[in-house]
N, C-alpha and C. Protein backbone atom coordinates (compact mmCIF):
# COMPACT_ATOMS: atom_id res chain seq x y z
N UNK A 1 7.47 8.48 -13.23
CA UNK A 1 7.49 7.37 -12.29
C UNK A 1 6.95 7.85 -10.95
N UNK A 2 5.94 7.61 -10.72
CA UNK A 2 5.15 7.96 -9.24
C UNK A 2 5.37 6.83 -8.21
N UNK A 3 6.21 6.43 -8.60
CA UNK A 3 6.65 4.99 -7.48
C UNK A 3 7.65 5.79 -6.44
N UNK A 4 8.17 6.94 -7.25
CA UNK A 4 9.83 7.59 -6.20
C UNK A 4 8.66 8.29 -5.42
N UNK A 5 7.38 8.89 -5.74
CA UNK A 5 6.62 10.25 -4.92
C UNK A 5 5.91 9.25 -3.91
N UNK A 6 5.32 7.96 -4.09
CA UNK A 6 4.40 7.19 -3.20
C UNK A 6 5.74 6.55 -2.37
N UNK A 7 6.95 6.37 -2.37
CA UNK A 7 7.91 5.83 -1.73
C UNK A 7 8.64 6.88 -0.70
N UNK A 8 8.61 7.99 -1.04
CA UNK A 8 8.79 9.15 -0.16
C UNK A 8 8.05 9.43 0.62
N UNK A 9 6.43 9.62 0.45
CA UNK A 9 5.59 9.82 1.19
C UNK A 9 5.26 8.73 2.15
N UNK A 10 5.27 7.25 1.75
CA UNK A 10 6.10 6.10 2.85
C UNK A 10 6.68 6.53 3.80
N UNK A 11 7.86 7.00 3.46
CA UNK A 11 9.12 7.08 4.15
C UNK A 11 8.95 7.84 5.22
N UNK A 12 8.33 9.30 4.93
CA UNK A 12 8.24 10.02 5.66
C UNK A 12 7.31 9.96 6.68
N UNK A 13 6.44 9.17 6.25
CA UNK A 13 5.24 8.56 7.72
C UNK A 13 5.96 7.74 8.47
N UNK A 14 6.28 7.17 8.07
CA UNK A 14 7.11 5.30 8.67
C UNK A 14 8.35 6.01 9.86
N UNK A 15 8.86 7.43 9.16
CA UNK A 15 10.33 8.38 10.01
C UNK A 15 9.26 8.74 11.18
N UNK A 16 8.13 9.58 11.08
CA UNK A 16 7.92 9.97 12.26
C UNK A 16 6.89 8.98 13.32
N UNK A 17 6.24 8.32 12.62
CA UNK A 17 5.79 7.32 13.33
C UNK A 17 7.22 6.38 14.48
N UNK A 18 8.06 6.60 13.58
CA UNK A 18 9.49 5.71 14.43
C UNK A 18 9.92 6.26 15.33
N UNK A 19 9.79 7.80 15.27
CA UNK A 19 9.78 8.80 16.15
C UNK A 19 8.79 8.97 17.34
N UNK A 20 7.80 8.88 16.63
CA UNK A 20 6.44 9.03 17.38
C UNK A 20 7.04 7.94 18.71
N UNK A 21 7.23 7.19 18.58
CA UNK A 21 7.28 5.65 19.48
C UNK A 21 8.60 5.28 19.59
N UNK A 22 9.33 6.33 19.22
CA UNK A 22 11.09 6.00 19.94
C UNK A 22 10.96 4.11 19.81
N UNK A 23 11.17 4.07 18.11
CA UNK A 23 11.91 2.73 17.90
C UNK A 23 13.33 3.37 16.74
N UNK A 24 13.89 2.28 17.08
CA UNK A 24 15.34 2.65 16.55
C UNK A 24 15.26 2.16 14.95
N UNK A 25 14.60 1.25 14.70
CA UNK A 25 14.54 0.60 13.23
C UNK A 25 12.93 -0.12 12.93
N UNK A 26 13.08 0.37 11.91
CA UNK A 26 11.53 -0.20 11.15
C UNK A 26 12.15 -1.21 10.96
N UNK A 27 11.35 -2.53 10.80
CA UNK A 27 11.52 -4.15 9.95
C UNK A 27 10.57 -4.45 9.03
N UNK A 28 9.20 -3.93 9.26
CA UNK A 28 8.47 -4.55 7.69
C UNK A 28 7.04 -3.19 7.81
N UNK A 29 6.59 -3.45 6.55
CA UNK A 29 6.15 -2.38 6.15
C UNK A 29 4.50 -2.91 5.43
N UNK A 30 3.70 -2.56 5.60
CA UNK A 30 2.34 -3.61 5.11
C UNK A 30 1.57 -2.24 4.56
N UNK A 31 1.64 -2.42 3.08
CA UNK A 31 0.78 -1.41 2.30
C UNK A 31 -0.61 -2.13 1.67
N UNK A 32 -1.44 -1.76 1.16
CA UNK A 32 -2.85 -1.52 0.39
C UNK A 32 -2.58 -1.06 -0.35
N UNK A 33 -2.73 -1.58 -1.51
CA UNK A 33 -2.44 -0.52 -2.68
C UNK A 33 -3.91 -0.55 -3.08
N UNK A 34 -4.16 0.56 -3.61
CA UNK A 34 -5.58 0.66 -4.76
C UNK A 34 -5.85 -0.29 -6.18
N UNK A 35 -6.49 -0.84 -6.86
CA UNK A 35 -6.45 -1.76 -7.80
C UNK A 35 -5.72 -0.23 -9.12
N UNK A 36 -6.56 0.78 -9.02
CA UNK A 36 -6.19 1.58 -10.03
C UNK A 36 -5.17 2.53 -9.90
N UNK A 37 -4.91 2.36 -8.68
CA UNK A 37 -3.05 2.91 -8.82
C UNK A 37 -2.18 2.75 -9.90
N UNK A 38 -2.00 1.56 -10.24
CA UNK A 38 -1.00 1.35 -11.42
C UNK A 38 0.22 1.26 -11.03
N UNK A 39 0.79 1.45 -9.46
CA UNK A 39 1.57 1.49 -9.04
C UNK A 39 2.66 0.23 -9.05
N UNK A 40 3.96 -0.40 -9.68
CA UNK A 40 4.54 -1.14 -10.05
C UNK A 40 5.72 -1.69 -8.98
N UNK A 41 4.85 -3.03 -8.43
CA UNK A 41 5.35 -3.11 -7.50
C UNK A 41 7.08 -3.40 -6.85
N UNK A 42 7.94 -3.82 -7.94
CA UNK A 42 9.54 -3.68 -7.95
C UNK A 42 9.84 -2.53 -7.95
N UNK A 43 9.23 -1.46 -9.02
CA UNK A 43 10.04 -0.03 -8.57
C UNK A 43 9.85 0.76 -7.47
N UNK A 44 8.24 0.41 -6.81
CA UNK A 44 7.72 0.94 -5.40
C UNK A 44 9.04 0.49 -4.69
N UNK A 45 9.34 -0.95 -4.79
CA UNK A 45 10.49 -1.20 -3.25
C UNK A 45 11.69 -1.21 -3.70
N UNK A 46 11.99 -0.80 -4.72
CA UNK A 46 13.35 -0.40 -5.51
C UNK A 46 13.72 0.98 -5.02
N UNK A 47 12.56 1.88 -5.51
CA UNK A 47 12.20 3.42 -4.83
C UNK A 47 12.77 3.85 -3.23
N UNK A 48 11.63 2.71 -2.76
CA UNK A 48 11.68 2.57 -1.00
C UNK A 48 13.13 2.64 -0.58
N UNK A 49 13.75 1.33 -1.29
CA UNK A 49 15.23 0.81 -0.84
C UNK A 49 15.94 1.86 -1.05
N UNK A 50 15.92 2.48 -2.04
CA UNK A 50 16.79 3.58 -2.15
C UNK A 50 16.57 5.08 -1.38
N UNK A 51 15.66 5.29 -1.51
CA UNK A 51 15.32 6.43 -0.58
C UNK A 51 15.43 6.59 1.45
N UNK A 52 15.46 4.97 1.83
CA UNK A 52 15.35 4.08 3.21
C UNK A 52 17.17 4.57 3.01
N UNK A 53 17.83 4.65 2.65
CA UNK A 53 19.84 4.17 2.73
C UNK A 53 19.79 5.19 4.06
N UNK A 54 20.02 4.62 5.17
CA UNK A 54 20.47 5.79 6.17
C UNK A 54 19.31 6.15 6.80
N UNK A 55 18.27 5.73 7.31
CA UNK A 55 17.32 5.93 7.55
C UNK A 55 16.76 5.14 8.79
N UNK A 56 15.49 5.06 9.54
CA UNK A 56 15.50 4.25 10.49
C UNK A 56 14.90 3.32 9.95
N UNK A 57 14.50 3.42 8.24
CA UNK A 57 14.21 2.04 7.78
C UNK A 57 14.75 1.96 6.84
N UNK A 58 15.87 1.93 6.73
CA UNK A 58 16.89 1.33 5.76
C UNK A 58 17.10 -0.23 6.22
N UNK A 59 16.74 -1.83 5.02
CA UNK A 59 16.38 -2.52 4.94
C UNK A 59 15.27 -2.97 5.31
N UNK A 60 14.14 -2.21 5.59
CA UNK A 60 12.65 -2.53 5.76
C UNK A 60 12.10 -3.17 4.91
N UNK A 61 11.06 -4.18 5.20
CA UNK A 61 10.82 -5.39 4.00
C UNK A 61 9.18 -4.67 3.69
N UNK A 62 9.46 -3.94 2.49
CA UNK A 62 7.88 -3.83 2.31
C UNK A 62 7.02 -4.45 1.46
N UNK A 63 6.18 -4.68 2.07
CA UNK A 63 4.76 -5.69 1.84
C UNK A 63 3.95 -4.97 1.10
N UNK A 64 3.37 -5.86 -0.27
CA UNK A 64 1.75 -4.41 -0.63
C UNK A 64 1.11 -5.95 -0.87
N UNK A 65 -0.03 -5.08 -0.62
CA UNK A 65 -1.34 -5.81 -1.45
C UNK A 65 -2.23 -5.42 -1.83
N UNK A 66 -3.13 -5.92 -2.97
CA UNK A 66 -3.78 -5.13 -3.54
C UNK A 66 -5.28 -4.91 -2.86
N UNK A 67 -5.97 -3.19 -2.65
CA UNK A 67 -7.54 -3.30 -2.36
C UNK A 67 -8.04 -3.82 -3.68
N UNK A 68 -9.36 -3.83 -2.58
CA UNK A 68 -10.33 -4.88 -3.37
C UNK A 68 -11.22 -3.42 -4.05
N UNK A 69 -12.03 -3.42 -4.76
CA UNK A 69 -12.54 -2.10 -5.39
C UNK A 69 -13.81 -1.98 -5.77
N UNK A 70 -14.57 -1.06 -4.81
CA UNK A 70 -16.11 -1.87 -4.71
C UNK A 70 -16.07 -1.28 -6.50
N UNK A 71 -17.59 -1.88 -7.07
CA UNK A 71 -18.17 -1.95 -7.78
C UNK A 71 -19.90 -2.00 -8.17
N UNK A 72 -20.08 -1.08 -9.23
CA UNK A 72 -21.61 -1.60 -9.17
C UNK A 72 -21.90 -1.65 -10.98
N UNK A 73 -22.50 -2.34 -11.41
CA UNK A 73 -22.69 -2.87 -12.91
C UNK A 73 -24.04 -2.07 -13.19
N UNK A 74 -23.99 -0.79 -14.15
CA UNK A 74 -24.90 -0.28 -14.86
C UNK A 74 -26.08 -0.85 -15.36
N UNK A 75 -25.42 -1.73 -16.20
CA UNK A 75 -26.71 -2.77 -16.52
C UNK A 75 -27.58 -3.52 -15.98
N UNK A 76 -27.17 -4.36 -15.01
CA UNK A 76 -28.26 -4.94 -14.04
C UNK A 76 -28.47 -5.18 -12.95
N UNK A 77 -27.64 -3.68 -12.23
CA UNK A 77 -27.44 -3.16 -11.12
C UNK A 77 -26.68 -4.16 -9.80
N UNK A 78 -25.87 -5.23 -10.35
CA UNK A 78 -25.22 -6.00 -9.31
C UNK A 78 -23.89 -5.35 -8.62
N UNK A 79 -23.61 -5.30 -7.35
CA UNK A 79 -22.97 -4.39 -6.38
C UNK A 79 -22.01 -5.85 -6.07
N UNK A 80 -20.71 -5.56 -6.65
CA UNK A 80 -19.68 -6.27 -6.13
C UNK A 80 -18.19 -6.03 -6.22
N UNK A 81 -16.81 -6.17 -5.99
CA UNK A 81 -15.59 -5.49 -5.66
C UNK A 81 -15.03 -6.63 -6.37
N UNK A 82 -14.04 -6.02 -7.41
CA UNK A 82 -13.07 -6.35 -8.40
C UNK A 82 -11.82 -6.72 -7.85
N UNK A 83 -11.27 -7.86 -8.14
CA UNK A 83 -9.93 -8.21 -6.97
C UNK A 83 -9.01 -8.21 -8.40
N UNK A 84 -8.95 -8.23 -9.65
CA UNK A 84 -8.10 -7.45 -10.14
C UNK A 84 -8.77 -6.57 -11.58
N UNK A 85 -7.60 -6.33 -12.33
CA UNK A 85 -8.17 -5.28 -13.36
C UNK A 85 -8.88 -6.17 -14.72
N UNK A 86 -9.75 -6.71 -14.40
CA UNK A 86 -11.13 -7.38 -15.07
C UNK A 86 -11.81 -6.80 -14.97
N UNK A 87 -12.62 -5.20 -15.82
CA UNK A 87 -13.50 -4.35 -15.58
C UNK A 87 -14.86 -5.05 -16.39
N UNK A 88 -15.39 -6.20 -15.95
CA UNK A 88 -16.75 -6.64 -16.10
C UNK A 88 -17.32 -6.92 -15.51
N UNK A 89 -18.57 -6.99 -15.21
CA UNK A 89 -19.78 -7.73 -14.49
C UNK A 89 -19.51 -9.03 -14.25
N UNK A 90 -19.17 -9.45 -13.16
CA UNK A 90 -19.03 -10.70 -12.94
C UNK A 90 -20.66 -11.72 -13.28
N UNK A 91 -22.13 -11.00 -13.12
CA UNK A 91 -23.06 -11.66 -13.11
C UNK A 91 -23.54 -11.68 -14.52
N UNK A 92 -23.08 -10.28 -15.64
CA UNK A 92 -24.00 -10.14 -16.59
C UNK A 92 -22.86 -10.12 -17.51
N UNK A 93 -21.54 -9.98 -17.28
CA UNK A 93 -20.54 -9.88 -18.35
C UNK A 93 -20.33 -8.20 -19.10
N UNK A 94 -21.33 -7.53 -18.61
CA UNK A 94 -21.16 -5.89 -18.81
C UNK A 94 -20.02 -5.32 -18.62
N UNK A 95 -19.70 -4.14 -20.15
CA UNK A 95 -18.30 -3.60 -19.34
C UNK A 95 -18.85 -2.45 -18.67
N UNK A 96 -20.14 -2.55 -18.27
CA UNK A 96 -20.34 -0.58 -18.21
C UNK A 96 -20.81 -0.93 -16.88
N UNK A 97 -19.75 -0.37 -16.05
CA UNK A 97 -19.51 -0.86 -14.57
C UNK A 97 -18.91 0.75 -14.12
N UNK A 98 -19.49 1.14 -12.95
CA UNK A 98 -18.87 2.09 -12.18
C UNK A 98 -18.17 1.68 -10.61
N UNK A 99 -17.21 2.70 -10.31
CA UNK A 99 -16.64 2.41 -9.05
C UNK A 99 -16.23 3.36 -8.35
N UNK A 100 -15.39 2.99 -7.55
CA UNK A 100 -15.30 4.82 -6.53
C UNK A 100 -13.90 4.41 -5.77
N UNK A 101 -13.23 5.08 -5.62
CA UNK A 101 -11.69 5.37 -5.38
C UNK A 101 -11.23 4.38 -6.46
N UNK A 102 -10.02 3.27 -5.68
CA UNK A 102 -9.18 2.82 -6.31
C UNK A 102 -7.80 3.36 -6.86
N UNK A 103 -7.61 4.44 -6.01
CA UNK A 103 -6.29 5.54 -6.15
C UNK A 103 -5.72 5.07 -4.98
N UNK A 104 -5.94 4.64 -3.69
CA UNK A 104 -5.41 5.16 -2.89
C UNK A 104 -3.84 3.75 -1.99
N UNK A 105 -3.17 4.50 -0.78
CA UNK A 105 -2.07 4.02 -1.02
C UNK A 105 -2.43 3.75 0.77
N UNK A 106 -2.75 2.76 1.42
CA UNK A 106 -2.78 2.87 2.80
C UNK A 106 -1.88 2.04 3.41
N UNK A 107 -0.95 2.84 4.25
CA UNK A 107 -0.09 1.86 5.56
C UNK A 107 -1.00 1.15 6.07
N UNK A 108 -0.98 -0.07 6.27
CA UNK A 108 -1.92 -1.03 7.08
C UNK A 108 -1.21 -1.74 8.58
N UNK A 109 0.39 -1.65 8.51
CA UNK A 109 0.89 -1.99 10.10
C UNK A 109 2.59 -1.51 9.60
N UNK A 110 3.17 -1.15 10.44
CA UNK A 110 4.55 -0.70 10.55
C UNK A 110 4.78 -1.83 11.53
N UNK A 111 6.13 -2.80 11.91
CA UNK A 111 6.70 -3.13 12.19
C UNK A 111 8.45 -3.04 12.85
N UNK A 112 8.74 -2.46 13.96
CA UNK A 112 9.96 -2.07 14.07
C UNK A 112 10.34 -3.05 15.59
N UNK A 113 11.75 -2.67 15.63
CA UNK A 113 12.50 -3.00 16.66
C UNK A 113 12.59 -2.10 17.56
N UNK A 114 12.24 -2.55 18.79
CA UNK A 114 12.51 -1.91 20.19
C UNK A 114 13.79 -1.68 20.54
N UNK A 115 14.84 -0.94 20.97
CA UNK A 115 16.21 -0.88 21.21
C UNK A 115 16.70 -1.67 22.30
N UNK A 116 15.57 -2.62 22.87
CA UNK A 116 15.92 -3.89 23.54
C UNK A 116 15.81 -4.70 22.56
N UNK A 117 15.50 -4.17 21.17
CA UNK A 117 15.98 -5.84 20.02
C UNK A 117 14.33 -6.56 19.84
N UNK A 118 13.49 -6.20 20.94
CA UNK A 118 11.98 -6.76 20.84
C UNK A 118 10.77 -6.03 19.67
N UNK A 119 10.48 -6.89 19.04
CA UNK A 119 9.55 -6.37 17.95
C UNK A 119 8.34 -6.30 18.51
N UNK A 120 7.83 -4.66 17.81
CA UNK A 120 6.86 -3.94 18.31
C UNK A 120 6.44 -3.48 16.40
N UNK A 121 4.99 -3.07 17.21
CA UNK A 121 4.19 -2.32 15.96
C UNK A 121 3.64 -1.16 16.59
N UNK A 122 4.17 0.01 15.87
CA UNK A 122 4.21 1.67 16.31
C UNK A 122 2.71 1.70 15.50
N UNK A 123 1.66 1.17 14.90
CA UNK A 123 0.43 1.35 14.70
C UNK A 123 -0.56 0.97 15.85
């Protein structure tokens, strides 16, 4: 389960970033996920929740969504990005399609509370 290792490595950005910017509590959490992660999104914030208990983001609401994943089609060379796991040519119906990342896991905005109670974003 690589949901507990991508939920830790969360955690631990989101701790010093909270640090970084002396906020007392994270509130929401806005991820990118890669299309070919595989990453499952209930155990990611199942993971989160549990690993967050005691933390400055313990109850942080995290958000994913999925990247888009460029693409280019072997066969008749059309250049376009897959919004989910449909590995064909949208123009020619080809499966013989190449692409490039689609692994990756990006924080896109942290959301926390100011210890005057005012919401701020430490990004």
């Amino acid at each position: 389960m690589h949901e507990t290792a991508f939920a830790a490595g969360i955690l631990r950005i989101v701790r010093e970033e909270a640090r970084r910017h002396n906020v007392p509590r994270i509130t929401e959490i806005h991820l990118q996920v890669g299309l070919l992660n595989a990453v499952e999104e209930h155990s990611l914030r199942a993971c989160f929740e549990l690993l967050a208990e005691g933390s400055v983001a313990q109850g942080a609401v995290l958000k994913t969504a999925s990247a888009p994943l460029p693409a280019r089609c072997k066969s008749c060379g059309h250049t376009f990005e897959l919004a989910t796991r449909s590995f064909y040519c949208p123009r020619c119906r080809s499966a013989d399609i190449r692409f490039q990342g689609g692994h990756g896991c990006t924080i896109q905005s942290i959301s926390a509370e100011r210890a005057d109670s005012e919401q701020e974003s430490p990004e």
